[in-house]
Protein backbone atom coordinates (compact mmCIF):
# COMPACT_ATOMS: atom_id res chain seq x y z
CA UNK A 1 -50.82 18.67 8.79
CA UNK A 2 -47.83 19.59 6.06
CA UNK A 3 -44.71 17.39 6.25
CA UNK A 4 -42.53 19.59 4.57
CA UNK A 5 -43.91 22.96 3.93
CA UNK A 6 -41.90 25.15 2.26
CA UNK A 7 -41.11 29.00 3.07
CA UNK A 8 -39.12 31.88 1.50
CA UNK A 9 -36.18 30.77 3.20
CA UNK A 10 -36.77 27.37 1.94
CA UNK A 11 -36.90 28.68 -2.03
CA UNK A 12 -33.75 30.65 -1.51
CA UNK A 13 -32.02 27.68 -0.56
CA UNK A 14 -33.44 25.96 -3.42
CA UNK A 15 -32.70 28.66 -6.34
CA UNK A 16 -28.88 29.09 -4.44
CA UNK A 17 -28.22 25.14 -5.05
CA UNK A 18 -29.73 24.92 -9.00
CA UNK A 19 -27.53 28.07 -9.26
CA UNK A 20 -24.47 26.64 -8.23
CA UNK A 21 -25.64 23.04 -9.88
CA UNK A 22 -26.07 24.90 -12.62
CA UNK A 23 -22.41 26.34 -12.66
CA UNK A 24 -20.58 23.71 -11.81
CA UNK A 25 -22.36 21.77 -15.02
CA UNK A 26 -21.48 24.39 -17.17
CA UNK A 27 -17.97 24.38 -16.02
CA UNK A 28 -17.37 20.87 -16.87
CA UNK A 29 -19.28 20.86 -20.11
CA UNK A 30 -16.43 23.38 -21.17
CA UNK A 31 -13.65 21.52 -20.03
CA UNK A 32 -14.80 19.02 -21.79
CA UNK A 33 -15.48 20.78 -24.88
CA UNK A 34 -19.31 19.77 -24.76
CA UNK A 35 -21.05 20.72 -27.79
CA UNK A 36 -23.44 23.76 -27.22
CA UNK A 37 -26.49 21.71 -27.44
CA UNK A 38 -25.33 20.27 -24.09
CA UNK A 39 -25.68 23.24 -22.51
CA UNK A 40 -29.24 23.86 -23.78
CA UNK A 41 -30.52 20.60 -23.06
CA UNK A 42 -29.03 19.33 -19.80
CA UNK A 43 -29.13 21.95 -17.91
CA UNK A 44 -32.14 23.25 -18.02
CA UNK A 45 -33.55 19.20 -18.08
CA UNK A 46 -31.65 19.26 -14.41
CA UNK A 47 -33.82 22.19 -13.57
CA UNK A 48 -37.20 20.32 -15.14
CA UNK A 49 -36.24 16.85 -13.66
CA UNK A 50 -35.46 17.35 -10.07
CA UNK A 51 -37.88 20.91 -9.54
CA UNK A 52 -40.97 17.55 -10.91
CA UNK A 53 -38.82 14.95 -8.58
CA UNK A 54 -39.56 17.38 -5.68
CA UNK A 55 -43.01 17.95 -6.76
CA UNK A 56 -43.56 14.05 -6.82
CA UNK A 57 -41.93 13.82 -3.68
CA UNK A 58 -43.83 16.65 -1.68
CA UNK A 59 -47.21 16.31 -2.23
CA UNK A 60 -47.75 12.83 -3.54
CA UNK A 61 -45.50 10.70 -1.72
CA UNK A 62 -44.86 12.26 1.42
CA UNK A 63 -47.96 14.02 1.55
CA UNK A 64 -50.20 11.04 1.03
CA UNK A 65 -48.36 8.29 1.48
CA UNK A 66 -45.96 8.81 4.31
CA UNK A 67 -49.03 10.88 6.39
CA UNK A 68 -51.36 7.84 5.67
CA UNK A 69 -48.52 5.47 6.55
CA UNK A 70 -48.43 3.18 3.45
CA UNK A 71 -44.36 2.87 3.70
CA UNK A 72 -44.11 0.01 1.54
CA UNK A 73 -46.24 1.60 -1.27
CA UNK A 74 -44.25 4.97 -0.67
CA UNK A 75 -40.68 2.64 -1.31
CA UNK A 76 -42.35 1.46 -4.50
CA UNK A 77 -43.93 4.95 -5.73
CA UNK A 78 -40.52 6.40 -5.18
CA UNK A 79 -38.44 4.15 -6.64
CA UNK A 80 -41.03 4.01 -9.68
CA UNK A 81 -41.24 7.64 -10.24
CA UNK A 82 -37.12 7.98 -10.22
CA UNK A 83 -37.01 5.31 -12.82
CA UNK A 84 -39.51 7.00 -14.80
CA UNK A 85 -38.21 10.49 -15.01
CA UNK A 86 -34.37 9.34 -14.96
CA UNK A 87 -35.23 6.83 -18.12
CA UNK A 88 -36.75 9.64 -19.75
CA UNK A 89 -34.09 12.21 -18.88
CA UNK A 90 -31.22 9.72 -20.19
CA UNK A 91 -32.76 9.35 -23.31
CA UNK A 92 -32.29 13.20 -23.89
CA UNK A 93 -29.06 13.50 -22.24
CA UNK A 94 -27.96 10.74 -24.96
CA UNK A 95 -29.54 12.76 -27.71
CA UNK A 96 -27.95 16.07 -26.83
CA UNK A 97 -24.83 14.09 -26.62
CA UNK A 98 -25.00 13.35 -30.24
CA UNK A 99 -25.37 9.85 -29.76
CA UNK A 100 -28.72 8.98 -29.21
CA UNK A 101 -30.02 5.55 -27.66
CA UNK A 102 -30.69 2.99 -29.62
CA UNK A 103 -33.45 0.20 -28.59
CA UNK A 104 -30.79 -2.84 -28.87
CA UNK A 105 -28.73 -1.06 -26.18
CA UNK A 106 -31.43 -1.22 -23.84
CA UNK A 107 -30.39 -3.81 -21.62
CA UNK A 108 -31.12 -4.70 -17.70
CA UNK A 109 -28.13 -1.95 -16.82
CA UNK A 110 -29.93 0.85 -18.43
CA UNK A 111 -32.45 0.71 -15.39
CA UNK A 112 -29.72 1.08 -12.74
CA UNK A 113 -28.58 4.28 -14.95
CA UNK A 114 -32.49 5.53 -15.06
CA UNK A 115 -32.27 5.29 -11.41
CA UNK A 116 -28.84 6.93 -10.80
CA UNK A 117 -29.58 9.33 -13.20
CA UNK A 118 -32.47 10.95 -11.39
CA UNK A 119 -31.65 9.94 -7.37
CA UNK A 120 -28.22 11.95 -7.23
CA UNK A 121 -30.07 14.50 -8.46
CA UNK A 122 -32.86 14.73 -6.20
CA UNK A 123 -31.19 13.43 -2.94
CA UNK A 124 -29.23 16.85 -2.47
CA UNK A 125 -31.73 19.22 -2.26
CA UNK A 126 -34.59 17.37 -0.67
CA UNK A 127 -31.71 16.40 1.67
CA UNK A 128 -30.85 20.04 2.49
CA UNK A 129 -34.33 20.26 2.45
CA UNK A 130 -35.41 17.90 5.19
CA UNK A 131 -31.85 18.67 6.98
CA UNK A 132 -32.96 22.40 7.15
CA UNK A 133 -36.53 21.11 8.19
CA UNK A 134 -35.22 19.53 11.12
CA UNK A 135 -33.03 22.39 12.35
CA UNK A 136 -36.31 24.76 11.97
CA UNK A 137 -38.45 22.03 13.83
CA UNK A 138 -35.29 21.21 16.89
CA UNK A 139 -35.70 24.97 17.43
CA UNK A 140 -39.12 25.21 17.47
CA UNK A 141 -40.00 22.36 19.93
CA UNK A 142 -37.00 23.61 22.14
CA UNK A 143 -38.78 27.30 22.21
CA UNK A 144 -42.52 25.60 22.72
CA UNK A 145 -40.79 23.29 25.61
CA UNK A 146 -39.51 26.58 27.37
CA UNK A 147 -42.35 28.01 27.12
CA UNK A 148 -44.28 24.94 28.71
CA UNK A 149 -41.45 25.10 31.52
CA UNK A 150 -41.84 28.68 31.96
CA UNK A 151 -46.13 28.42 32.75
CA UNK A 152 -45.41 25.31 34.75
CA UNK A 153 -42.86 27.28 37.10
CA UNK A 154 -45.42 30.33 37.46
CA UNK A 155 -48.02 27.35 38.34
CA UNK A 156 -45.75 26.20 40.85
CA UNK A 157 -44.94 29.65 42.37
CA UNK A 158 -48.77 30.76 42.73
CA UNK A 159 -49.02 27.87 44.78
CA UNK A 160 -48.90 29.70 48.18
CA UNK A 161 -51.06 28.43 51.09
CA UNK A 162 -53.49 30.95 52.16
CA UNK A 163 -54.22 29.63 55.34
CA UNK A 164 -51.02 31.09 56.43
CA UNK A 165 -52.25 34.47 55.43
CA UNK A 166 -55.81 33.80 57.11
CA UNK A 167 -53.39 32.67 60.68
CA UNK A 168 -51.09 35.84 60.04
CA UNK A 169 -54.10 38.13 59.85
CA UNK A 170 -55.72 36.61 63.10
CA UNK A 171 -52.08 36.84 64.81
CA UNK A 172 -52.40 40.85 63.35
CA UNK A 173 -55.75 41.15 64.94
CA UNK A 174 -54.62 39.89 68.87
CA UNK A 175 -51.73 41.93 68.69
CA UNK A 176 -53.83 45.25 68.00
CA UNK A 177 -55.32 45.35 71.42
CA UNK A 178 -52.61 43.21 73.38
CA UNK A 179 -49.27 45.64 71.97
CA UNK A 180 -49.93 48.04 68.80
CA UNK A 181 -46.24 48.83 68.73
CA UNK A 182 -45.78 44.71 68.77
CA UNK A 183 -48.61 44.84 65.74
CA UNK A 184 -47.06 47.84 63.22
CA UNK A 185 -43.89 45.56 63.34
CA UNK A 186 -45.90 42.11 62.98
CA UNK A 187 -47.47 44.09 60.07
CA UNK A 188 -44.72 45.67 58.33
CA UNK A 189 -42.78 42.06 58.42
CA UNK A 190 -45.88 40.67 56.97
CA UNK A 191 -46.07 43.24 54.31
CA UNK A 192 -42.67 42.22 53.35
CA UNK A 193 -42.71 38.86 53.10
CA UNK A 194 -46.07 39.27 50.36
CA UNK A 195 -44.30 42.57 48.63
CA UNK A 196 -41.36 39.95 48.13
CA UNK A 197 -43.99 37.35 46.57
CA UNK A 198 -45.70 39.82 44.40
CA UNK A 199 -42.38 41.40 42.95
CA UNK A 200 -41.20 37.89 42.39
CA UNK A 201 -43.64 36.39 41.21
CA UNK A 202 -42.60 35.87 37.42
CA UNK A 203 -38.74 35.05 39.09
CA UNK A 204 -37.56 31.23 38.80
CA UNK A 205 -35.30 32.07 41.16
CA UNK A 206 -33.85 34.66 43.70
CA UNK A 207 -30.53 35.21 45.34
CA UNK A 208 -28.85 33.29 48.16
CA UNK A 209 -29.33 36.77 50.34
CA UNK A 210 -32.59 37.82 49.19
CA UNK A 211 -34.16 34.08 50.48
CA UNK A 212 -32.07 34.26 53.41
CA UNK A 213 -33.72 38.09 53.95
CA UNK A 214 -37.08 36.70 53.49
CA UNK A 215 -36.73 33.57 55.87
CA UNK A 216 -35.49 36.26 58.77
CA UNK A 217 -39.03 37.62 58.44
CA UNK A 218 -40.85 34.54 58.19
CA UNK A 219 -39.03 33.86 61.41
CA UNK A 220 -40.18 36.43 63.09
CA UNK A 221 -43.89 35.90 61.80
CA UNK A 222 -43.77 32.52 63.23
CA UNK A 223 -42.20 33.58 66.59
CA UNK A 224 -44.54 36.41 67.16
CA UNK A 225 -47.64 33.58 66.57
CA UNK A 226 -46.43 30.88 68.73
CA UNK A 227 -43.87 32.48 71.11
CA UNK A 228 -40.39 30.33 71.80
CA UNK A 229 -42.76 27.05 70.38
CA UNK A 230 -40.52 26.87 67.41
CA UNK A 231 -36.48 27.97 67.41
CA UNK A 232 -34.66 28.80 64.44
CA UNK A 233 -30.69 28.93 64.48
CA UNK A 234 -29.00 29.49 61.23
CA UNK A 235 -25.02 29.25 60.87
CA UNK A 236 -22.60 32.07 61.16
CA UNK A 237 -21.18 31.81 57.96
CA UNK A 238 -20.57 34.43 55.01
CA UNK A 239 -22.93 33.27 52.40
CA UNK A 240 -21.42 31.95 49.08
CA UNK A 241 -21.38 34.64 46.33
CA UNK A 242 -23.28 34.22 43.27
CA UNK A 243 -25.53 30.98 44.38
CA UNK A 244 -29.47 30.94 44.04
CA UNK A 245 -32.59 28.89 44.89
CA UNK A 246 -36.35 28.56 43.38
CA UNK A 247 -37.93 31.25 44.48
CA UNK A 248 -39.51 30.97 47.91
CA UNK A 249 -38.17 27.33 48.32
CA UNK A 250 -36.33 27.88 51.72
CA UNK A 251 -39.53 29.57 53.29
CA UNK A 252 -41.55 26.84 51.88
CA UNK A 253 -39.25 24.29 53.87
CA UNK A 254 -39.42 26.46 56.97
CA UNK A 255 -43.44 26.41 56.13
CA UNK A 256 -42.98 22.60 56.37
CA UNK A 257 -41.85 22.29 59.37
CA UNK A 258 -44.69 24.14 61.25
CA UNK A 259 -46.77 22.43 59.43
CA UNK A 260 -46.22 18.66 59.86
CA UNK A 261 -44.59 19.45 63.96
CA UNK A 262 -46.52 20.31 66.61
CA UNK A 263 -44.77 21.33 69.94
CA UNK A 264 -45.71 20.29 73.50
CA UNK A 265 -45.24 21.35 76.73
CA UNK A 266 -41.92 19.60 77.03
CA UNK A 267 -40.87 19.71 73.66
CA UNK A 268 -39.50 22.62 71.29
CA UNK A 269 -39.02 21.83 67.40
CA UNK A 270 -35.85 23.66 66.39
CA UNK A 271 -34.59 24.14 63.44
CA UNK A 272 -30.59 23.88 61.97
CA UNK A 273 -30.24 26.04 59.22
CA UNK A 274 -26.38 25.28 58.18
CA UNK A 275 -25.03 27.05 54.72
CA UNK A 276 -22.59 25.55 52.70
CA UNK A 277 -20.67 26.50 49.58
CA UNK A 278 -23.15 24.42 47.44
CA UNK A 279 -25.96 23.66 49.13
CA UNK A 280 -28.52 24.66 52.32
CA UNK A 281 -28.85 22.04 54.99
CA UNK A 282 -32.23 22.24 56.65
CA UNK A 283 -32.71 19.91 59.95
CA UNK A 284 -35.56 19.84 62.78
CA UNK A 285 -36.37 17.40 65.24
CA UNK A 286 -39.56 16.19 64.77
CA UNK A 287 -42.99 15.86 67.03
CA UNK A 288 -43.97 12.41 67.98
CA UNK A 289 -47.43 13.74 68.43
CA UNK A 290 -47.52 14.34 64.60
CA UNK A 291 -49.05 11.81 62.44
CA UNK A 292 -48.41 13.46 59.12
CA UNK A 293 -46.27 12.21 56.83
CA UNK A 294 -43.66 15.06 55.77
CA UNK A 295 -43.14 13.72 52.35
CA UNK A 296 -46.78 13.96 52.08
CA UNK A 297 -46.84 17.91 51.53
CA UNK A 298 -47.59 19.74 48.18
CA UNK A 299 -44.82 22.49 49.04
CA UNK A 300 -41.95 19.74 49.36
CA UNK A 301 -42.89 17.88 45.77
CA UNK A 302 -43.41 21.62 44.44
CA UNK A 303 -39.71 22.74 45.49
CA UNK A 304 -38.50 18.77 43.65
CA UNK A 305 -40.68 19.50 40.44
CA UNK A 306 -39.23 23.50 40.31
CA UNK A 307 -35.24 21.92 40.91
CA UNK A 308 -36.71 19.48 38.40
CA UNK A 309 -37.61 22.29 36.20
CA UNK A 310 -34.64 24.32 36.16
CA UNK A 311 -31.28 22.09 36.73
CA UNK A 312 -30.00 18.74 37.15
CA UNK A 313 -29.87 18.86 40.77
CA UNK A 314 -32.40 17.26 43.40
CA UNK A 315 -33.92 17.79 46.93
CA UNK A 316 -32.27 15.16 49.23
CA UNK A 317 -34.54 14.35 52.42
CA UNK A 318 -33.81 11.88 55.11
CA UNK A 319 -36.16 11.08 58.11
CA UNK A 320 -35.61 8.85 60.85
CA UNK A 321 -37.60 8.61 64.24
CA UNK A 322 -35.71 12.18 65.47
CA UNK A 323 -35.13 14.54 63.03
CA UNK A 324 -36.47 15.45 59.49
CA UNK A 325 -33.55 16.76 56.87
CA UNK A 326 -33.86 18.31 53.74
CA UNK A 327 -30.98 19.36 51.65
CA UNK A 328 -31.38 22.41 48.77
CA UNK A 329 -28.87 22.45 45.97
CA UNK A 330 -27.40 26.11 45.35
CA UNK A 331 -28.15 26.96 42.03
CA UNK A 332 -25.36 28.62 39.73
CA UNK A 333 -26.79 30.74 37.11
CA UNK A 334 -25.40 30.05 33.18
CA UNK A 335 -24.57 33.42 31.28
């Protein structure tokens, strides 16, 4: 593992800020009338000193010290190294200078100057640097954490229940001999609802009217296998413009309910499908013969995770000894 590996991009920045460095020091060694041996010392010395400080830094401190975790001798290395190369880049600055140091005028200060010398220096660049490093790396776990979102949505959508195809296909099978006309419509509903799955299959998520087209089939699916057993009334309403769901989700509710409600001979289980501006209101009444629990399904907690997935909002489901509610959030799509 590299903790700061360096790219093309990464050199440009580097060669644009000793460029400009470089300027701006030449710039104020001639408004200051700086002898010419200034010019030829320092600035190339800047170039020497912090290109080794970034060496130093790169592949022996944070390299081995940081990846091995030995903070305390990485604060000590660091600080050591900066003294070093700052002490030794003072004494030349004070030679080109014309006035070179002298060993009575090295006092306890000129170690604060050593360090000062070198750590303004290095501190820009290997903070543009690490600042760049962290822009690169934001972007790059943002893409690999789409990605991961994007396989665990087509997870979630492959998740259909097959027995529902194995129950359609023995529905199909009855209706052949008992009404063929009854059957090519059975079938061509059928085909519909898994053309719909197949061309949406990569799709988070699908229009208000396109789930509400694909319920009024499932409808009929259900109808033609159990007769009047199960009623479905949805609201007369213009649906809202523009508004969206996780693919499949509202048939996977509808799916719920004949799954976890089995009628009698006294009792229907209808369902309320009422359609709001912002949401879908689903309610049944519920069969006392059923022991499941409705929370219980894999289709309910796959419609939470895929809300979970793509938006802020949540399912909202209420049971009480009667009915069984579940609320869908209309989904708004971001351009």
């Amino acid at each position: 593992m590299t903790y700061l590996k360096l790219n093309s991009s990464d050199y440009r920045l580097l060669g644009f800020y000793f460029l400009l460095a470089s300027v701006w020091d030449a710039a104020q060694f001639y408004i200051l009338e700086k002898p010419i041996l200034k010019y030829t010392v320092d600035i190339p010395l800047f170039w020497i000193k912090t290109i080794l400080l970034l060496i130093v830094f790169r592949y022996l401190i944070i390299e081995l010290l940081i990846k091995n975790k030995k903070y305390y001798l990485f604060f000590i290395t660091a600080l050591g190294c900066v003294i070093i190369i700052g002490f030794g880049s003072l004494l030349l600055q004070f030679w080109s200078s014309g006035n070179p140091l002298k060993i009575s005028e090295m006092t306890t200060n000129l170690v604060f100057k050593s360090y000062y010398n070198s750590a303004v220096d290095v501190a820009i660049p290997l903070g543009l640097l690490l600042g760049k490093k962290y822009y690169e790396n934001s972007i790059q776990i943002n893409q690999i954490a789409k990605e991961q979102r994007e396989t665990e949505l087509k997870v979630l959508r492959s998740q259909f229940d097959p027995h529902f195809l194995f129950n359609s296909l023995n529905t199909l099978d009855a209706l052949i001999d008992i009404s063929p006309e009854k059957a090519k419509v059975y079938l061509s509903r059928l085909a519909y609802l898994y053309r719909y799955l197949i061309q949406t299959k990569d799709q988070e998520v699908a229009s208000l009217e396109e789930e509400m087209k694909l319920a009024e089939n499932y409808f009929f699916l259900i109808k033609t296998r159990f007769g009047h057993s199960y009623e479905f009334n949805v609201s007369e309403v213009d649906l809202p413009k523009n508004k969206y769901l996780p693919t499949g989700a509202l048939q996977t509710v509808i799916e719920n309910v004949v799954k976890h409600n089995k009628p009698t001979n006294d009792l229907i289980i209808t369902t309320q499908i009422t359609i709001s501006k912002n949401d879908i209101l689903v309610k049944n009444n519920t069969s006392k013969s059923s022991e499941t629990d409705h929370y219980s399904g894999n289709g309910l907690q796959n419609i939470k995770k895929r809300y979970l997935l793509l938006s802020d909002k949540e399912v909202a489901i209420k049971e009480d000894d009667t009915h069984f509610t579940i609320l869908l959030p209309l989904l708004n799509l971001e351009h």
